[in-house]
Protein backbone atom coordinates (compact mmCIF):
# COMPACT_ATOMS: atom_id res chain seq x y z
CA UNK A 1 14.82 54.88 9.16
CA UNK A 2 13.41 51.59 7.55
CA UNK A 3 14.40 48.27 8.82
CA UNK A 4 16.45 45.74 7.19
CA UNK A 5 15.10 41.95 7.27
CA UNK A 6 17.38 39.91 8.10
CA UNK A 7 17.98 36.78 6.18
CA UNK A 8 17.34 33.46 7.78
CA UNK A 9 20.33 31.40 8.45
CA UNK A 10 18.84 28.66 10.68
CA UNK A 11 15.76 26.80 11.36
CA UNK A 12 13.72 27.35 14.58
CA UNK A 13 13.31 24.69 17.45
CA UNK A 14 9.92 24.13 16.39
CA UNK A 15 11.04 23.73 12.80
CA UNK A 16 13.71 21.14 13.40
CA UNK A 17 11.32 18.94 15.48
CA UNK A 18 9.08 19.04 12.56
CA UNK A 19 11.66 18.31 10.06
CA UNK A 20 13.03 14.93 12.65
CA UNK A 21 9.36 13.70 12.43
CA UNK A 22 9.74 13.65 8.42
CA UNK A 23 12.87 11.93 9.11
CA UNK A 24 11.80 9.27 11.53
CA UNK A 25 8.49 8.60 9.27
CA UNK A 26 10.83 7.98 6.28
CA UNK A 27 13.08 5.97 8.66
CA UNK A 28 10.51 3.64 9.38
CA UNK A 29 9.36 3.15 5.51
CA UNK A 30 13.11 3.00 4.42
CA UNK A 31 13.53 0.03 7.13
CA UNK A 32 10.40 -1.66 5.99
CA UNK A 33 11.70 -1.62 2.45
CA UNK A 34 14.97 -2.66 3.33
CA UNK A 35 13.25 -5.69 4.99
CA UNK A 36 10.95 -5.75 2.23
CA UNK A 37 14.57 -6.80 0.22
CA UNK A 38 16.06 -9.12 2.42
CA UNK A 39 12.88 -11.19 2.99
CA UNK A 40 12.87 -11.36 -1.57
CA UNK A 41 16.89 -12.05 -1.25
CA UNK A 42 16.84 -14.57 1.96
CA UNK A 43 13.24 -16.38 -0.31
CA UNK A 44 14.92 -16.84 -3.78
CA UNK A 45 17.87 -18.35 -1.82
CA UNK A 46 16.29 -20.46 0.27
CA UNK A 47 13.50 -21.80 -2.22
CA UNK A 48 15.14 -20.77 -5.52
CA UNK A 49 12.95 -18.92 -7.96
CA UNK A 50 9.58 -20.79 -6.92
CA UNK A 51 8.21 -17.32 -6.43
CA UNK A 52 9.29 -16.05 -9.77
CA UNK A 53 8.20 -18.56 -11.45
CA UNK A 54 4.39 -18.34 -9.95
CA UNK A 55 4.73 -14.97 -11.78
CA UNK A 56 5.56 -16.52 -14.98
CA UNK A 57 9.26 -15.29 -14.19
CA UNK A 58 12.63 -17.30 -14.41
CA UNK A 59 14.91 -16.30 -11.39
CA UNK A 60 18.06 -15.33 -12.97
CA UNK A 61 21.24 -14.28 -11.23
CA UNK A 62 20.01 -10.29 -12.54
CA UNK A 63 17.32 -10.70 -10.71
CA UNK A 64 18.97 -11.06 -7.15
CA UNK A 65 21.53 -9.07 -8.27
CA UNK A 66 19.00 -6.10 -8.43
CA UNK A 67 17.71 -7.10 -5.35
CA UNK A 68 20.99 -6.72 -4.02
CA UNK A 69 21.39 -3.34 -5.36
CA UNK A 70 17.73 -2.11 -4.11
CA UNK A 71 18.74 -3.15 -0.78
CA UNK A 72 22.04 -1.23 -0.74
CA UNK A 73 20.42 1.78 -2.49
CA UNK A 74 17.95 1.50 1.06
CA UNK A 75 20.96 1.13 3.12
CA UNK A 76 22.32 4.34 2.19
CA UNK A 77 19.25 6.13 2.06
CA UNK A 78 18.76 5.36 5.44
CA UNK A 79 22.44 6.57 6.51
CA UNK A 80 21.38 9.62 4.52
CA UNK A 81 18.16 9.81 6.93
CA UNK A 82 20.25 8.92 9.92
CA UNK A 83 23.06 11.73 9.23
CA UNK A 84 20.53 14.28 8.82
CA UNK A 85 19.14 13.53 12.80
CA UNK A 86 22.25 14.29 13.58
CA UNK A 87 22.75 17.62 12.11
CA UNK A 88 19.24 18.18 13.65
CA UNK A 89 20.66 17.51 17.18
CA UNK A 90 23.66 19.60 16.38
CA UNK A 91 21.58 22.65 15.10
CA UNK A 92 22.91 22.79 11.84
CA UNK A 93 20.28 20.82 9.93
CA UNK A 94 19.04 22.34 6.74
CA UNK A 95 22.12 24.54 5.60
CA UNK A 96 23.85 24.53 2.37
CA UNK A 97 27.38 22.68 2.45
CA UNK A 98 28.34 24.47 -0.72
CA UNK A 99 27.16 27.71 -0.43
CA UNK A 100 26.06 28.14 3.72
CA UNK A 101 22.77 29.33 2.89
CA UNK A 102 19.51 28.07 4.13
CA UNK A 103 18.08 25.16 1.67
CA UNK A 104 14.64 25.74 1.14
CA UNK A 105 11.66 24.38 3.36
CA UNK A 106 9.85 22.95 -0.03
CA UNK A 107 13.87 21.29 -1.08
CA UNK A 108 13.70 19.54 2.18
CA UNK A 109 10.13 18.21 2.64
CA UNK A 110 11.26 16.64 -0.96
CA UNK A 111 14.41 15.44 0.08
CA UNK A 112 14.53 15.47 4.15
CA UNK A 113 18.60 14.41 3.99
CA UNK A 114 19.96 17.01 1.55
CA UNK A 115 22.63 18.55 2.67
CA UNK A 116 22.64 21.07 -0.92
CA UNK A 117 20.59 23.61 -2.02
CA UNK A 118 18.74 23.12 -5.64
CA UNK A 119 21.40 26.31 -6.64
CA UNK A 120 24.15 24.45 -5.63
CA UNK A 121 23.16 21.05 -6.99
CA UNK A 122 22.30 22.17 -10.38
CA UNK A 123 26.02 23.59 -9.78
CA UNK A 124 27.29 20.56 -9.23
């Protein structure tokens, strides 16, 4: 009688902890971005568009209003990161919301916080 392989529906230990050490090395470029940002935002206020204009730039309200936008795109990216530690620490890390299934190793080096399969996001 031949044995059925079973389908994987978690990650191993050892998995996880390689998975959080993705995480926590995009953490730390997502927060130097994000400071990246605030250091361009916090300089065109503070000296107006001096640095723009050594570029050959005029500062224009679009300008820090894309700033703006960079920096809140990092924010949630890193509350994407930050969400996906904690299904790590509940065990639960790398499974399809949609469909429950296992989301591909090669999906989540890509994307370390996706919480969808490619299946389900092309769904979507």
């Amino acid at each position: 009688m031949a044995t059925r392989r079973r389908k994987k529906t978690k990650y191993t230990v050892k998995e996880l902890a390689s998975f959080e050490k993705l995480i926590n090395e995009r953490l730390v470029q997502a927060n130097q971005q994000l400071e990246y940002y605030r250091s361009q935002i916090s300089e065109v206020g503070e000296n107006g568009d001096s640095k723009f204009k050594s570029l050959g730039e005029s500062t224009t309200s679009i300008d820090v209003e894309r700033l703006y936008d960079l920096a809140s795109r990092q924010n949630k990216l890193i509350q994407h990161l930050e969400n996906a530690k904690l299904r790590i620490h509940n065990k639960v890390y790398g499974i399809c919301r949609a469909t429950g299934k296992l989301i591909s190793k090669e999906r989540l080096m890509a994307v370390p916080h996706a919480t969808l399969s490619i299946e389900a996001k092309q769904r979507k």
